[in-house]
C-alpha atoms as a PDB file:
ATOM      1  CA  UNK A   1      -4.868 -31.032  44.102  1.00  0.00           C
ATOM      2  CA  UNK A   2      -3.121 -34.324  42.388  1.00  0.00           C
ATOM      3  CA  UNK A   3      -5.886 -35.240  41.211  1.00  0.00           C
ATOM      4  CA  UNK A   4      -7.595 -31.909  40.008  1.00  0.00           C
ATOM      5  CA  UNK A   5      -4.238 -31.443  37.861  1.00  0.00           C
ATOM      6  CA  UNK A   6      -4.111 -35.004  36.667  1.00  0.00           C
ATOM      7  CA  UNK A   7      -7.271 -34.754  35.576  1.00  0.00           C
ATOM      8  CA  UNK A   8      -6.758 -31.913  33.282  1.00  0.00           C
ATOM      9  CA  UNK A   9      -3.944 -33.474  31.688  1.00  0.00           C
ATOM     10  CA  UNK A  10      -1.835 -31.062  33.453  1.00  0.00           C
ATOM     11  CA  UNK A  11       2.215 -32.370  34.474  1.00  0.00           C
ATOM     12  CA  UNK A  12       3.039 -31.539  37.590  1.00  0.00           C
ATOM     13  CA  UNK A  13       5.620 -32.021  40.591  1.00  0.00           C
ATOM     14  CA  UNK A  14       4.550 -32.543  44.194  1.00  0.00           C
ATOM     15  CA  UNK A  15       6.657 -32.390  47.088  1.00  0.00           C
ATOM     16  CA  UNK A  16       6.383 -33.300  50.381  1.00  0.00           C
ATOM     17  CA  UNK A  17       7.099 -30.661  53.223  1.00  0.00           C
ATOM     18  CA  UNK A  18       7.302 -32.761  55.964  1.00  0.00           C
ATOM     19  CA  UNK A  19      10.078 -34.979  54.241  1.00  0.00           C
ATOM     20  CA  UNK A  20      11.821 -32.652  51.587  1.00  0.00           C
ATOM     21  CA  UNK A  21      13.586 -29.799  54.143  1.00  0.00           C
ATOM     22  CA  UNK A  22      14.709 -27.988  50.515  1.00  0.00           C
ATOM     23  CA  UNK A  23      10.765 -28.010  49.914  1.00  0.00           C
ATOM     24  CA  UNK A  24       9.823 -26.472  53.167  1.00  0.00           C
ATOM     25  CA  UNK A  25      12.731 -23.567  52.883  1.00  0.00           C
ATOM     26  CA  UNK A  26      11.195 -22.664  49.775  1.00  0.00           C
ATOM     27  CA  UNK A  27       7.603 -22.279  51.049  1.00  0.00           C
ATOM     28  CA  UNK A  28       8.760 -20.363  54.048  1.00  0.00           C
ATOM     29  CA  UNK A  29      10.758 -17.865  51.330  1.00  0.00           C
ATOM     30  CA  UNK A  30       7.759 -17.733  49.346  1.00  0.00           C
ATOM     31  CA  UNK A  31       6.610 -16.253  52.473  1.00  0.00           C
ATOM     32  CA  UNK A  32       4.061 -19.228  53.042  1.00  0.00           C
ATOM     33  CA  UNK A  33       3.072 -21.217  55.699  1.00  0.00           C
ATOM     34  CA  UNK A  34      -0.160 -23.304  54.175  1.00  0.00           C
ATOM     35  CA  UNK A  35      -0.491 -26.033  52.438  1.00  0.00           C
ATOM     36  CA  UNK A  36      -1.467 -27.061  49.863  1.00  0.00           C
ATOM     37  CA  UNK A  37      -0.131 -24.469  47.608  1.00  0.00           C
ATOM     38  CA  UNK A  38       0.117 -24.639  43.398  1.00  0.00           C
ATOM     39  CA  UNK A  39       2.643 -22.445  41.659  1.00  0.00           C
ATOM     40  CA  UNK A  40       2.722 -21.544  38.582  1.00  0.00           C
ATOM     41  CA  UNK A  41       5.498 -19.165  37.704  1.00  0.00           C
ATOM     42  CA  UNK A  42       5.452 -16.404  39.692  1.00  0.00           C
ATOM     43  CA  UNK A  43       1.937 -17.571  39.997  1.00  0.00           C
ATOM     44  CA  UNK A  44       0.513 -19.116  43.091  1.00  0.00           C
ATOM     45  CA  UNK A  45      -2.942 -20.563  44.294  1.00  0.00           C
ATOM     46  CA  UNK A  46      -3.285 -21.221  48.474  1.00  0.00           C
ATOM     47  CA  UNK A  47      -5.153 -24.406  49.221  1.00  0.00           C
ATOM     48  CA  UNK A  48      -7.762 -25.829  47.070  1.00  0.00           C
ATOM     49  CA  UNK A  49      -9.669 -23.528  44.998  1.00  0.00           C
ATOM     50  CA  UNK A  50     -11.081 -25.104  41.890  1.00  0.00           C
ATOM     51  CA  UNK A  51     -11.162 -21.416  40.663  1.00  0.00           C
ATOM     52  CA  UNK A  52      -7.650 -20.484  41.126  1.00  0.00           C
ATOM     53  CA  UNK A  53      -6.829 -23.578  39.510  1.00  0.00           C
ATOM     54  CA  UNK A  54      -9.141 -23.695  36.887  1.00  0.00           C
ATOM     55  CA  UNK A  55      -7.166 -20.170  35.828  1.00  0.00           C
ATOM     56  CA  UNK A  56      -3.784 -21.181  36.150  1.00  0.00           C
ATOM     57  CA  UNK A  57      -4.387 -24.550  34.006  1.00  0.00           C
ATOM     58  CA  UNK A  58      -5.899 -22.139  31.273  1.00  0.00           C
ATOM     59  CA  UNK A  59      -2.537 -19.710  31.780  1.00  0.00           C
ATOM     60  CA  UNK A  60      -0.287 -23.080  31.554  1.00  0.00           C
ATOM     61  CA  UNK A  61      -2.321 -24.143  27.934  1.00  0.00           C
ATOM     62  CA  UNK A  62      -2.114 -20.863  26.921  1.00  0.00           C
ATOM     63  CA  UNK A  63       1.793 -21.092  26.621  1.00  0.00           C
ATOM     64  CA  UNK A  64       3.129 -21.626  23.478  1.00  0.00           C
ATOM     65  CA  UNK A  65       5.850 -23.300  24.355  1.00  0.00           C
ATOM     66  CA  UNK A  66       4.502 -25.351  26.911  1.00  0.00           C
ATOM     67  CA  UNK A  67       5.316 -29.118  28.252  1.00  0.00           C
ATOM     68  CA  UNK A  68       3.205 -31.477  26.078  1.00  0.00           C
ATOM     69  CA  UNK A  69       0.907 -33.674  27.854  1.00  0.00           C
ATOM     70  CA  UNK A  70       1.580 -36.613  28.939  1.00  0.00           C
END
């Protein structure tokens, strides 16, 4: 997932279930219990699927107003 996102340029935060409780609490609200899990808004994508990902990158560029790339 890192690396799928890094590769497309694309800035991102990960955090860590196991050791970020705030993390977990909002999975579990989100009503999830896998991992991984990209969101995007009120966007998400459940474990890896190039697909899913591939449409929220192109939903992310398509933002005008978007974070510039790093």
């Amino acid at each position: 997932m890192k690396e799928f996102l890094s590769r497309e340029a694309v800035p991102f935060t990960a955090y860590n279930v196991d050791e970020d409780e705030r993390a977990y609490d909002d999975l579990v609200a989100r009503g999830l219990r896998i991992i991984p899990v990209t969101v995007f808004g009120d966007r998400m994508v459940k474990g890896f699927d190039p697909g899913g990902l591939t449409a929220l990158v192109a939903a992310w560029r398509a933002q005008p107003d978007r974070p510039a790339q790093p």
